[in-house]
C-alpha atoms as a PDB file:
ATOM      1  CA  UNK A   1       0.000   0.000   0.000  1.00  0.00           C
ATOM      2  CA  UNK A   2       1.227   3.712  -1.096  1.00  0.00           C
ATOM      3  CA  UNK A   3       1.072   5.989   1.494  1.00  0.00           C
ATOM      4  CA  UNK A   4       0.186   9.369   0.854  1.00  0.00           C
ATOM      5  CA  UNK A   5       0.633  12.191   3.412  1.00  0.00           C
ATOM      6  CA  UNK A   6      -2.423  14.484   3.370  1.00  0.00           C
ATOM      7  CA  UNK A   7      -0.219  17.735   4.590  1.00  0.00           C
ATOM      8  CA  UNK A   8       1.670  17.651   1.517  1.00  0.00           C
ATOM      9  CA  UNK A   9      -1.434  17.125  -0.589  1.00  0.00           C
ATOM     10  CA  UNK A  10      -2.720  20.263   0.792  1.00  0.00           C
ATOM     11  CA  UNK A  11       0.441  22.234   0.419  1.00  0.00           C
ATOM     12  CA  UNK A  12       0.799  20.849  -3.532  1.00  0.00           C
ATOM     13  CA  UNK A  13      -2.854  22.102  -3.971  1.00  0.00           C
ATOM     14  CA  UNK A  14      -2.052  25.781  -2.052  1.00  0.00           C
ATOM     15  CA  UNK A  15       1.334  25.941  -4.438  1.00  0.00           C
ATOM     16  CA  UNK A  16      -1.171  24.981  -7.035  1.00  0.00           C
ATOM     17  CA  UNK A  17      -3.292  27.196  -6.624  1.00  0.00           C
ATOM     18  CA  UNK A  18      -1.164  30.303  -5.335  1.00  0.00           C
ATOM     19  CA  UNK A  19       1.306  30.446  -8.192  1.00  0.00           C
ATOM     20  CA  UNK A  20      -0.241  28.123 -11.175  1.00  0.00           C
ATOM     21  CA  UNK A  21      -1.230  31.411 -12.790  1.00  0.00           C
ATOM     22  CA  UNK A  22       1.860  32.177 -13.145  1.00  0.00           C
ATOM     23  CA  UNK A  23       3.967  31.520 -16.275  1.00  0.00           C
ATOM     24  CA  UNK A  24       6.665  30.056 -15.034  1.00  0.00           C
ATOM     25  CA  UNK A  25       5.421  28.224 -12.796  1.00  0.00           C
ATOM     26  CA  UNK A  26       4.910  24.338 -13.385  1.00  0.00           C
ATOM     27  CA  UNK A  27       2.160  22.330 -11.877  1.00  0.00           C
ATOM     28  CA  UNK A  28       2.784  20.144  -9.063  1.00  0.00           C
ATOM     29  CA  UNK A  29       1.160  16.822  -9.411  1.00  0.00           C
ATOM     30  CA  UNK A  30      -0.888  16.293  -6.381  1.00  0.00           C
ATOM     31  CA  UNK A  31       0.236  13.130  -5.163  1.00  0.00           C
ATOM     32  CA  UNK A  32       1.047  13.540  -1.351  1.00  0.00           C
ATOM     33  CA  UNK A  33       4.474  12.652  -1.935  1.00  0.00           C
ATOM     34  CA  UNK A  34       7.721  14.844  -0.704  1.00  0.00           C
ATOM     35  CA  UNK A  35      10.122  14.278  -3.597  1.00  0.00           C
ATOM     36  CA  UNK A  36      12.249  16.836  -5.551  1.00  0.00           C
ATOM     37  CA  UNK A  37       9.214  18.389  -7.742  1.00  0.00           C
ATOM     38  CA  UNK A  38       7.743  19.069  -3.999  1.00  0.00           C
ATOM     39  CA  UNK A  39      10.936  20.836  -3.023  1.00  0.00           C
ATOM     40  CA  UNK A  40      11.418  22.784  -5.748  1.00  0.00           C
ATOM     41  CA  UNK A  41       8.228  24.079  -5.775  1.00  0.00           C
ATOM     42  CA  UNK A  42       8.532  25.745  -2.696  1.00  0.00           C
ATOM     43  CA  UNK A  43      11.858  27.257  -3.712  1.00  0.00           C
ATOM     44  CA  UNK A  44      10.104  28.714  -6.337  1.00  0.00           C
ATOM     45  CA  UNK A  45       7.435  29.473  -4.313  1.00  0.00           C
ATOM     46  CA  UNK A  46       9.631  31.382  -1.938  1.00  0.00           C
ATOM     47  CA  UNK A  47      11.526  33.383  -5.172  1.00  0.00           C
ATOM     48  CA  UNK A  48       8.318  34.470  -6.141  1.00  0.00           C
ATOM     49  CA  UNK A  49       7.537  35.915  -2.205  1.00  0.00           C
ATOM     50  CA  UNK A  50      10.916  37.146  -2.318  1.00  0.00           C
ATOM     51  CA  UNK A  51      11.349  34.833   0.916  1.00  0.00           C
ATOM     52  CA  UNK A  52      14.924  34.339   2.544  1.00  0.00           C
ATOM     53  CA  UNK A  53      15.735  31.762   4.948  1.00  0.00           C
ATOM     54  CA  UNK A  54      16.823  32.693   7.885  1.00  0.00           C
END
């Protein structure tokens, strides 16, 4: 059995939604998994908030 972890469902969706209006910005797949498309997304995510880690 695949496990999928509703928290990053919802964030995929909220990326989804915030920034898939955007041009640049390529869908997440909705899939509850944390993987590298996950990640990236909210680098871009942050780029586009002009968000700096502390």
């Amino acid at each position: 059995m695949e496990y999928k972890d509703p928290n990053v469902e919802n964030a995929q969706r909220y990326l989804n939604a915030m920034f898939g209006g955007h041009p640049s910005w390529g869908m997440l797949e909705v899939d509850g998994h944390t993987g590298t498309t996950m990640m990236e997304g909210i680098i871009r995510a942050f780029h586009r908030k002009k968000i700096k880690p502390n």
